[in-house]
Protein backbone atom coordinates (compact mmCIF):
# COMPACT_ATOMS: atom_id res chain seq x y z
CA UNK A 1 79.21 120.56 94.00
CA UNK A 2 80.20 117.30 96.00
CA UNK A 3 81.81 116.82 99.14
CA UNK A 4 85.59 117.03 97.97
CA UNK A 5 84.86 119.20 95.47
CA UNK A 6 83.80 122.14 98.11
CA UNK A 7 85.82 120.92 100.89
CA UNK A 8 88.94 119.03 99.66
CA UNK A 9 90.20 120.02 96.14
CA UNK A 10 89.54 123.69 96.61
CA UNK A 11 90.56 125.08 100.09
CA UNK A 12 93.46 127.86 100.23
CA UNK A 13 96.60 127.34 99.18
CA UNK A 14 97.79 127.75 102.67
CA UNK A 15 95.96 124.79 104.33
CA UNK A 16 97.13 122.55 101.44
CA UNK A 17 100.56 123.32 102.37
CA UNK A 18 100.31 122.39 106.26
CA UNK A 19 98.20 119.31 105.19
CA UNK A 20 101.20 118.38 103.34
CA UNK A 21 104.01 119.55 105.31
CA UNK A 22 102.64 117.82 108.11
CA UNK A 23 102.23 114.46 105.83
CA UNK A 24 105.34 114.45 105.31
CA UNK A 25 106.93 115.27 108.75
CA UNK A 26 104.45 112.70 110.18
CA UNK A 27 106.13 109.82 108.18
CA UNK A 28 109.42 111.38 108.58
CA UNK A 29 108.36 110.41 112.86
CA UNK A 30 107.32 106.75 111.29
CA UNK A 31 110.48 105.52 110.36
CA UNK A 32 112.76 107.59 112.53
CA UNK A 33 110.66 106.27 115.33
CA UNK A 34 110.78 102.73 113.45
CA UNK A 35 114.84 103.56 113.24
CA UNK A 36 116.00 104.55 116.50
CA UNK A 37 113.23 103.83 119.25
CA UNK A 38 112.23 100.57 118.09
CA UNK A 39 113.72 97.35 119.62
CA UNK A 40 114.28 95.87 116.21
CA UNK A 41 114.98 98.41 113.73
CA UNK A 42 113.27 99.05 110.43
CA UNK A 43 113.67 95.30 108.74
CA UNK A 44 111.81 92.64 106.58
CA UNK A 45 110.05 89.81 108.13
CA UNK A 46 107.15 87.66 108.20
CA UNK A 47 104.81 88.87 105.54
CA UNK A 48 106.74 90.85 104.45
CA UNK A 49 109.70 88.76 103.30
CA UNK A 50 107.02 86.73 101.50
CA UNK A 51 106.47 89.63 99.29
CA UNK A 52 109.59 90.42 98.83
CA UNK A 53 110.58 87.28 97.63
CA UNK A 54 107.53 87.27 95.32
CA UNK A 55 108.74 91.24 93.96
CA UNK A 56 112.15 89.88 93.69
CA UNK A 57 111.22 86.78 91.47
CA UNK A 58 109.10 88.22 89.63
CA UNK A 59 105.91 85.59 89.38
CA UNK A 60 103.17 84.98 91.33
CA UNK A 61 105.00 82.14 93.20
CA UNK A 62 105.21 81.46 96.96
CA UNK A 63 103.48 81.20 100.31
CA UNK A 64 99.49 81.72 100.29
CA UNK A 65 97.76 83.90 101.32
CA UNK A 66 100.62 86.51 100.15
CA UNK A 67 100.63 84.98 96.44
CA UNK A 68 96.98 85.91 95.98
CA UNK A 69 98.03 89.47 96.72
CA UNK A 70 100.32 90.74 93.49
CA UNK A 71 99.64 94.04 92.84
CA UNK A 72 102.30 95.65 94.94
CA UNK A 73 105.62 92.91 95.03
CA UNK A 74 104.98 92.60 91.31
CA UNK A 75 105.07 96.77 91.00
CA UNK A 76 108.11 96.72 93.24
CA UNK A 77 109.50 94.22 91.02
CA UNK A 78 109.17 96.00 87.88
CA UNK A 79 110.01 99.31 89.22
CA UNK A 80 113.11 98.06 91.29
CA UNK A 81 114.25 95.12 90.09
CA UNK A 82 117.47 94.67 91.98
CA UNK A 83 116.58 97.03 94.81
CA UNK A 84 113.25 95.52 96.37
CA UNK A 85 114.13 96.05 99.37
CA UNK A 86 114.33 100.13 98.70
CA UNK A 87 111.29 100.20 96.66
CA UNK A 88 108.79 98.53 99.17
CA UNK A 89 110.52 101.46 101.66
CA UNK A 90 109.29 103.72 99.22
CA UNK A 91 105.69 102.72 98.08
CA UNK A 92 105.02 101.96 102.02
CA UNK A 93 106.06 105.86 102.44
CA UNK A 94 104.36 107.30 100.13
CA UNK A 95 101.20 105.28 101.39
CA UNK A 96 101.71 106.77 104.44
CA UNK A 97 101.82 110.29 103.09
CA UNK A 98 98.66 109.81 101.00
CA UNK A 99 96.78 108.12 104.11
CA UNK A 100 97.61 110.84 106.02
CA UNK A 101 97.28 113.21 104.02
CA UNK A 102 94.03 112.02 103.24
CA UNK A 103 92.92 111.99 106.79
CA UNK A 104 94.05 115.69 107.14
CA UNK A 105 92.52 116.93 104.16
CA UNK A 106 89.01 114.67 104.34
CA UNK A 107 87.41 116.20 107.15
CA UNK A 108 85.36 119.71 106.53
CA UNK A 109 86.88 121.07 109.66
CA UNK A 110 90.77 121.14 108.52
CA UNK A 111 91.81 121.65 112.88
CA UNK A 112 90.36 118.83 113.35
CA UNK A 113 92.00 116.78 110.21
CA UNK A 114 95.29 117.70 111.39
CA UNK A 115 94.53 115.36 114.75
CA UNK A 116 92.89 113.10 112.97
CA UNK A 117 96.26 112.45 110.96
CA UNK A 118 98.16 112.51 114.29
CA UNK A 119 95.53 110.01 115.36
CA UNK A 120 96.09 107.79 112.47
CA UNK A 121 99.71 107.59 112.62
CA UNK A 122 99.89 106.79 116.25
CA UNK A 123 97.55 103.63 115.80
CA UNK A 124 99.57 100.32 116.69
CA UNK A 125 99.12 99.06 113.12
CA UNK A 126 99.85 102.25 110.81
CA UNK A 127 103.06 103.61 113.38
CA UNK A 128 104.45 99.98 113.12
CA UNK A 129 104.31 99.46 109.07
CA UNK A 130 106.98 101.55 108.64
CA UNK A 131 109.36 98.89 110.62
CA UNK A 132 108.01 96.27 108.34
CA UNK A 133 107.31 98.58 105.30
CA UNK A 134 106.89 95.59 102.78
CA UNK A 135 103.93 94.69 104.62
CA UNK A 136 100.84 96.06 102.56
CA UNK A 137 99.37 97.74 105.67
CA UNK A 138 99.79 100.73 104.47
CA UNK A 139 99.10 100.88 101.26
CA UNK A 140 96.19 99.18 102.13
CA UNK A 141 95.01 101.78 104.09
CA UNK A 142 95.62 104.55 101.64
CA UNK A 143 93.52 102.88 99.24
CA UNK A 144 90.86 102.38 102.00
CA UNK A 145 91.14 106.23 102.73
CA UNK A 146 90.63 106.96 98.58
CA UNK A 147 86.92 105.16 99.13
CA UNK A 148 86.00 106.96 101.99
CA UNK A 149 86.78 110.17 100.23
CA UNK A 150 84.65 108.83 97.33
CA UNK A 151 82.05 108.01 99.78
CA UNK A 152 82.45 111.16 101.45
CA UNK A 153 81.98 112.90 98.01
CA UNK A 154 78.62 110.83 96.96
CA UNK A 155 81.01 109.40 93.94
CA UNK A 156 78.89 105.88 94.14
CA UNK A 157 79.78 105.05 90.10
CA UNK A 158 83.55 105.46 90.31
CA UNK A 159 83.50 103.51 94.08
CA UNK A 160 81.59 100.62 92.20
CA UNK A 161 83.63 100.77 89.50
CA UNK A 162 87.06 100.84 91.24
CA UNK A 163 85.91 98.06 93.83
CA UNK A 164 86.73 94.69 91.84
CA UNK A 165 90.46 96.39 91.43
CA UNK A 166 90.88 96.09 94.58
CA UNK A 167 90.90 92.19 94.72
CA UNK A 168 94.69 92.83 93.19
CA UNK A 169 95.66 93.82 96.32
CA UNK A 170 94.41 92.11 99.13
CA UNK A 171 91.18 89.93 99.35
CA UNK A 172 90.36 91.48 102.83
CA UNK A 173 89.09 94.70 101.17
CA UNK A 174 85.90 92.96 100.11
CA UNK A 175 84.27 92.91 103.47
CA UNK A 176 86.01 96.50 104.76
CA UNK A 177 84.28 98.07 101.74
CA UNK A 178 80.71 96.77 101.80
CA UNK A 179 80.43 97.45 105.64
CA UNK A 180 81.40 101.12 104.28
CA UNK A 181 78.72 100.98 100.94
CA UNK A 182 76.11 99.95 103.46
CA UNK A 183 76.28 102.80 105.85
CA UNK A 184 77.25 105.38 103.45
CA UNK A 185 74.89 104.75 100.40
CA UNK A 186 71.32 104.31 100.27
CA UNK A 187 70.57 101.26 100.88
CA UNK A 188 68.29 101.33 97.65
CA UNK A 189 67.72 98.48 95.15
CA UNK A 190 70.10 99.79 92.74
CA UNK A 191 72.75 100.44 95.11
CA UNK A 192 72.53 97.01 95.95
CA UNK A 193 72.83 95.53 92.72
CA UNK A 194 75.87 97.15 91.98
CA UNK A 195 77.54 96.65 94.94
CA UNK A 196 76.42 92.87 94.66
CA UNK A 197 78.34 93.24 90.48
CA UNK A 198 81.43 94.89 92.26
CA UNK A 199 81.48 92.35 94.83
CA UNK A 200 81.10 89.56 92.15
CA UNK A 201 83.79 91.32 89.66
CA UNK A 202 85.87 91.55 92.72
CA UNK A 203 85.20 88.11 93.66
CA UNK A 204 86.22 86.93 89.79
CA UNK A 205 89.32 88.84 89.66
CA UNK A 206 90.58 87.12 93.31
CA UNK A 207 89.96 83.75 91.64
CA UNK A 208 91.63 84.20 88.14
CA UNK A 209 94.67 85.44 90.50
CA UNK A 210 94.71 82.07 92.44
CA UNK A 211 94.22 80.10 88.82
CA UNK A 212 97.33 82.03 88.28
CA UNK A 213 99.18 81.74 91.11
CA UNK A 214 101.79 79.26 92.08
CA UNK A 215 101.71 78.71 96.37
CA UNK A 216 104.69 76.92 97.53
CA UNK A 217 103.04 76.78 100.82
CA UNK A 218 100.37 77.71 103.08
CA UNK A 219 99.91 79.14 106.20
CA UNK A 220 97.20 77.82 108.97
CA UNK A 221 94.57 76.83 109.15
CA UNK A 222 94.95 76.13 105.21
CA UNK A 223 96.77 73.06 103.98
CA UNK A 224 97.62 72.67 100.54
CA UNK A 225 94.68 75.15 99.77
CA UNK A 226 92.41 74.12 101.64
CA UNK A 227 90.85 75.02 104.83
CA UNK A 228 91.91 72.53 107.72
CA UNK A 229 89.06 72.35 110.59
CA UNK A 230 90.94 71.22 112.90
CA UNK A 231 93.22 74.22 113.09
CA UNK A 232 90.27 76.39 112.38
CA UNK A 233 89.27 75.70 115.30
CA UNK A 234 92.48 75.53 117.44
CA UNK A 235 92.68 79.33 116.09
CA UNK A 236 89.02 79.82 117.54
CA UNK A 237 89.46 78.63 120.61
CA UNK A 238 93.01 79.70 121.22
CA UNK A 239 90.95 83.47 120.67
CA UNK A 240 88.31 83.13 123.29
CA UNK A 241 90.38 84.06 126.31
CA UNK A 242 90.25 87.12 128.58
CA UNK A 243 92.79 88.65 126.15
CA UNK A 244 90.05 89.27 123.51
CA UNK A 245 88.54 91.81 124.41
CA UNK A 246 91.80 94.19 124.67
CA UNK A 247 92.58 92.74 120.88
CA UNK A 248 90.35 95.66 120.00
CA UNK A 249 91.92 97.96 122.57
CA UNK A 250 95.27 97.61 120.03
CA UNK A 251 93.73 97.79 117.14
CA UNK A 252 92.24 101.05 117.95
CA UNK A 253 93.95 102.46 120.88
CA UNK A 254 92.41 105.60 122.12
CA UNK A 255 89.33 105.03 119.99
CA UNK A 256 88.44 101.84 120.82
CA UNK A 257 84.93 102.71 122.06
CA UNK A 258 83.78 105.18 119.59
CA UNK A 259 84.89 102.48 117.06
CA UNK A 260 82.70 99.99 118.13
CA UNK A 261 79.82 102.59 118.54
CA UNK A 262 80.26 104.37 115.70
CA UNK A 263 80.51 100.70 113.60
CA UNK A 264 77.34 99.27 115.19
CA UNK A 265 75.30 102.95 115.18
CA UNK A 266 76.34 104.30 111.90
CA UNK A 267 76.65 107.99 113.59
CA UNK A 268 73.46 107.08 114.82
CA UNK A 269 72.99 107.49 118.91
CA UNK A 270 70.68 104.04 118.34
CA UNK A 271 71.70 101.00 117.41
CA UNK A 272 71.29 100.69 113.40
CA UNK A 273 70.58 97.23 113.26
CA UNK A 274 71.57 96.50 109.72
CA UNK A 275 74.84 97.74 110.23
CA UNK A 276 75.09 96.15 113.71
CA UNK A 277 74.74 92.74 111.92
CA UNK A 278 76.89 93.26 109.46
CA UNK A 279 79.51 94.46 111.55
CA UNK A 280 79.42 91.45 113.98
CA UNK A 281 79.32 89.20 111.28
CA UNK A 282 82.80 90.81 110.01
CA UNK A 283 83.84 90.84 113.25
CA UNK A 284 83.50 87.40 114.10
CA UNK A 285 84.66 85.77 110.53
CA UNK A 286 88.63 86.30 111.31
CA UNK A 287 88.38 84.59 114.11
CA UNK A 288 89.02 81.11 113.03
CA UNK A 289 91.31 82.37 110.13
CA UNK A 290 93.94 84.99 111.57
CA UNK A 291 96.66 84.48 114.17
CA UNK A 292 96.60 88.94 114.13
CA UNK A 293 93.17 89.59 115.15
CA UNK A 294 94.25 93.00 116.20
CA UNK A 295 95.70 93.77 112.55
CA UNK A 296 92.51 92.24 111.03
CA UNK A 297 90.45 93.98 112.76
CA UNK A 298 92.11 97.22 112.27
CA UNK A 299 91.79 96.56 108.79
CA UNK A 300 88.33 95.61 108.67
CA UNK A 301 87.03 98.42 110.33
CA UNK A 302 89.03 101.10 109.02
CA UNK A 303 87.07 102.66 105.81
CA UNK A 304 83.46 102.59 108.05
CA UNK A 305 85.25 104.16 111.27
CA UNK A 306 87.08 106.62 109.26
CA UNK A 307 84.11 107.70 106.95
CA UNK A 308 82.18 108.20 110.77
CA UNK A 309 84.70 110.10 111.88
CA UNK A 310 86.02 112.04 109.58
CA UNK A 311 82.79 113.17 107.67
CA UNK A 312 81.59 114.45 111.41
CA UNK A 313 84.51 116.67 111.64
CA UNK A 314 82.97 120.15 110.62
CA UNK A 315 83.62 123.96 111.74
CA UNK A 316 80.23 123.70 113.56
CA UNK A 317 81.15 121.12 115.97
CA UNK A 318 84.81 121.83 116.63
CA UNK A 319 84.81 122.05 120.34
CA UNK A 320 83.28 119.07 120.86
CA UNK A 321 85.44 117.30 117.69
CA UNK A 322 88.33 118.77 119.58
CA UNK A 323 87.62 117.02 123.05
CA UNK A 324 87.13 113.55 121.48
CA UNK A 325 90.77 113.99 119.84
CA UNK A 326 92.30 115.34 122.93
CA UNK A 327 91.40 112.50 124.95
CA UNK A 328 91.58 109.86 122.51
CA UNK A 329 95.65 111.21 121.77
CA UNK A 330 96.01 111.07 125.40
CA UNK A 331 94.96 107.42 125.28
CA UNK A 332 96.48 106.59 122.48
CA UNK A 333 99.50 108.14 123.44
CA UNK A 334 99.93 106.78 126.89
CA UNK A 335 100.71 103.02 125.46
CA UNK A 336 104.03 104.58 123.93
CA UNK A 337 105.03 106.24 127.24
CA UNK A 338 104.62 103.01 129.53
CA UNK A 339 107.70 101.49 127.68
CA UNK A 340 109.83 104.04 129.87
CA UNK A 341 108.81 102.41 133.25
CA UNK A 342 108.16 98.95 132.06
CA UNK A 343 110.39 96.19 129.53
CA UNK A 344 107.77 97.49 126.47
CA UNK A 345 105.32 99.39 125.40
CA UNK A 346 101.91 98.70 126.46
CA UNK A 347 100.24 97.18 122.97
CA UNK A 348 103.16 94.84 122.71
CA UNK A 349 102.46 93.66 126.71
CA UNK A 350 98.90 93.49 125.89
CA UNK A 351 99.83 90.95 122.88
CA UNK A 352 102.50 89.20 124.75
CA UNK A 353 99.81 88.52 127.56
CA UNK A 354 102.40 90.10 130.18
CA UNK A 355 100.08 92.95 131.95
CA UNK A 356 101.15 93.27 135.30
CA UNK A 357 101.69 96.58 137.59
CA UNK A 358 101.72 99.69 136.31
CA UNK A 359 100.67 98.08 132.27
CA UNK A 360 97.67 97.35 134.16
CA UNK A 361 97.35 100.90 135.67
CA UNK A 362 98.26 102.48 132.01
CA UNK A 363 96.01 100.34 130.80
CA UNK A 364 92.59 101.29 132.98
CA UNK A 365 93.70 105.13 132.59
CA UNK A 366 93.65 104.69 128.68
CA UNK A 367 90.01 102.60 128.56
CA UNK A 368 88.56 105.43 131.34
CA UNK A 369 89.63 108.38 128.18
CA UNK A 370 87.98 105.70 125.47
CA UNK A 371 85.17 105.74 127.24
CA UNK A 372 85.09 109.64 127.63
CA UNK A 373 86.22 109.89 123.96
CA UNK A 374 83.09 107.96 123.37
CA UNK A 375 80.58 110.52 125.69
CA UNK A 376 82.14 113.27 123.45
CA UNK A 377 81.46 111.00 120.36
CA UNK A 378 77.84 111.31 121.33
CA UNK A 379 78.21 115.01 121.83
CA UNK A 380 79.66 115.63 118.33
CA UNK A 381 76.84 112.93 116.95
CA UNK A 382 73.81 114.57 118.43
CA UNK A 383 73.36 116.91 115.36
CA UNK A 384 72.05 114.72 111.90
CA UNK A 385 74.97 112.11 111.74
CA UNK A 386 77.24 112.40 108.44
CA UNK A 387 76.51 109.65 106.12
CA UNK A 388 73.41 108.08 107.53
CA UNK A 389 71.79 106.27 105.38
């Protein structure tokens, strides 16, 4: 039997029922949090008034990139058609459910799933979608958490064949989801080819869409569909400052370090150099495209980072699993609580470039439990990694 098979679908009744209970109470915290602690209240913008507009019109008409991207505002439109608004509210909860869900309910070790879904819903990007929740972010990541349970499960046919799908929703997937094929299949000929057919089908599907689609406008650096250099490279450079570094620090909070380990090493304690490559190279490529690094970033590495970490949470190595999540919910946590002595939370000071004083001393404490989350990380990892190729 496969992965999910023996440690997902079947699992007592009981643990199903606190996997979902706490699901649920988890987004419950997302948008009450979103509601009432937030300093503007759950509401569309940005993005996500782009697809909203595109939902509530019903064609694929209106600022690119979003126009490429019709599989949800065109659902929401059909399903809701007077009350958008309400039904991206409920698709982006119900992602949120079946990511964390997911992320309880993935790992072997169900203790340690149950931080793991805390974990998740206290990153910058997923606690946040629910103030914006017709962004795609989480949807997006619920579908990302479906492949790593395929992954997870050995079920290489129906992750092939789902793959080009995914081009309905958002083109970044592409990249997330090879960096995940190449550390968690064998890297075998006829692995290869197919993922090279998904990636192609995937590719096709993304271009009929634009053939389709109508832009109104485009955001930089593209200009009337094409790429501009010029503000290419303004984004580049306006990336390389001391401020880069921490853009990884927000994406990942408490697990910044093990992220970048575990994305480079593949569960290895050595450098797999394949992997390494391929994970600098999708890295580096949103750097001259994205004014959100930090959200790109996020995205990019999501399905590899949560197929390490997850499919090396087992009954075996629970003391050790349960020191890297203590440390890296104490660093991830700590962000949150500097907004009490300081005009806002830490991420947002990070991203605002205004670290001074105590940010700065929140700031060092949370890197200093990355960086032990990481030493347990190579605790946990020092038994055959889960996953390596």
């Amino acid at each position: 039997m496969g992965y999910l098979s023996e440690h997902t679908i079947a699992g007592s009744a009981t643990a199903r029922r606190c996997a979902i209970g706490l699901a649920l109470l988890l987004v419950a915290a997302a948008f009450a949090r979103a509601h009432f602690f937030s300093s503007t209240g759950i509401r569309i913008a940005g993005d996500g008034a782009d697809y909203v507009a595109i939902a509530e019109a019903g064609e694929l008409s209106g600022r690119a990139p979003f126009v490429y991207r019709p599989a949800v505002p065109l659902l929401v439109g059909t399903l809701f058609a007077g009350r958008t608004t309400l039904g991206f509210a409920i698709v982006c909860g119900l992602a949120l459910f079946v990511a964390l869900l997911l992320a309880a309910r993935l790992p072997r070790d169900p203790v340690a799933g149950y931080g793991f879904a805390l974990l998740l819903l206290l990153n910058y990007q997923v606690l946040f979608s629910a103030a914006n929740p017709a962004r795609l972010d989480a949807v997006v990541l619920a579908v990302q958490l479906g492949f790593v349970g395929l992954a997870l499960g050995g079920r290489q046919g129906l992750f092939f064949a789902l793959l080009p799908a995914a081009a309905l929703l958002k083109e970044s997937l592409l990249p997330a989801l090879l960096l995940l094929v190449l550390a968690a299949f064998p890297r075998r000929r006829g692995t290869l080819v197919k993922a090279a057919v998904a990636a192609a089908l995937f590719g096709a599907i993304h271009l009929l869409v634009r053939i389709v689609a109508r832009p109104t406008a485009w955001l930089p650096p593209y200009a009337q569909g094409s790429l501009d250099l010029g503000a290419a490279r303004a984004l580049l450079e306006g990336h390389f400052t001391v401020w880069l570094p921490l853009q990884l620090f927000v994406a990942w909070g408490g697990l910044c370090l093990v992220v970048v380990h575990a994305a480079t090493a593949g569960g290895r304690r050595r450098l797999d150099p394949p992997l390494a490559v391929a994970t600098a190279l999708v890295l580096a490529f949103p750097l001259p495209l994205v004014t959100d690094l930090h959200r790109a970033w996020f995205e990019l590495l999501a399905p590899l980072s949560l197929y390490l970490l997850l499919g090396n949470a087992d009954p075996e190595r629970r003391p050790l699993t349960r020191q890297l999540l203590a440390m890296a919910l104490a660093a991830s946590l700590l962000p949150y609580l500097v907004k009490a002595v300081a005009p806002e939370h830490l991420y947002l000071l990070i991203l605002e470039h205004r670290l001074t004083g105590i940010a700065a001393v929140a700031l060092a404490a949370c890197l200093a439990l990355s960086a032990a989350a990481l030493a347990a990380w190579w605790r946990v990892t020092a038994a055959t990694a889960c996953g390596a190729p």
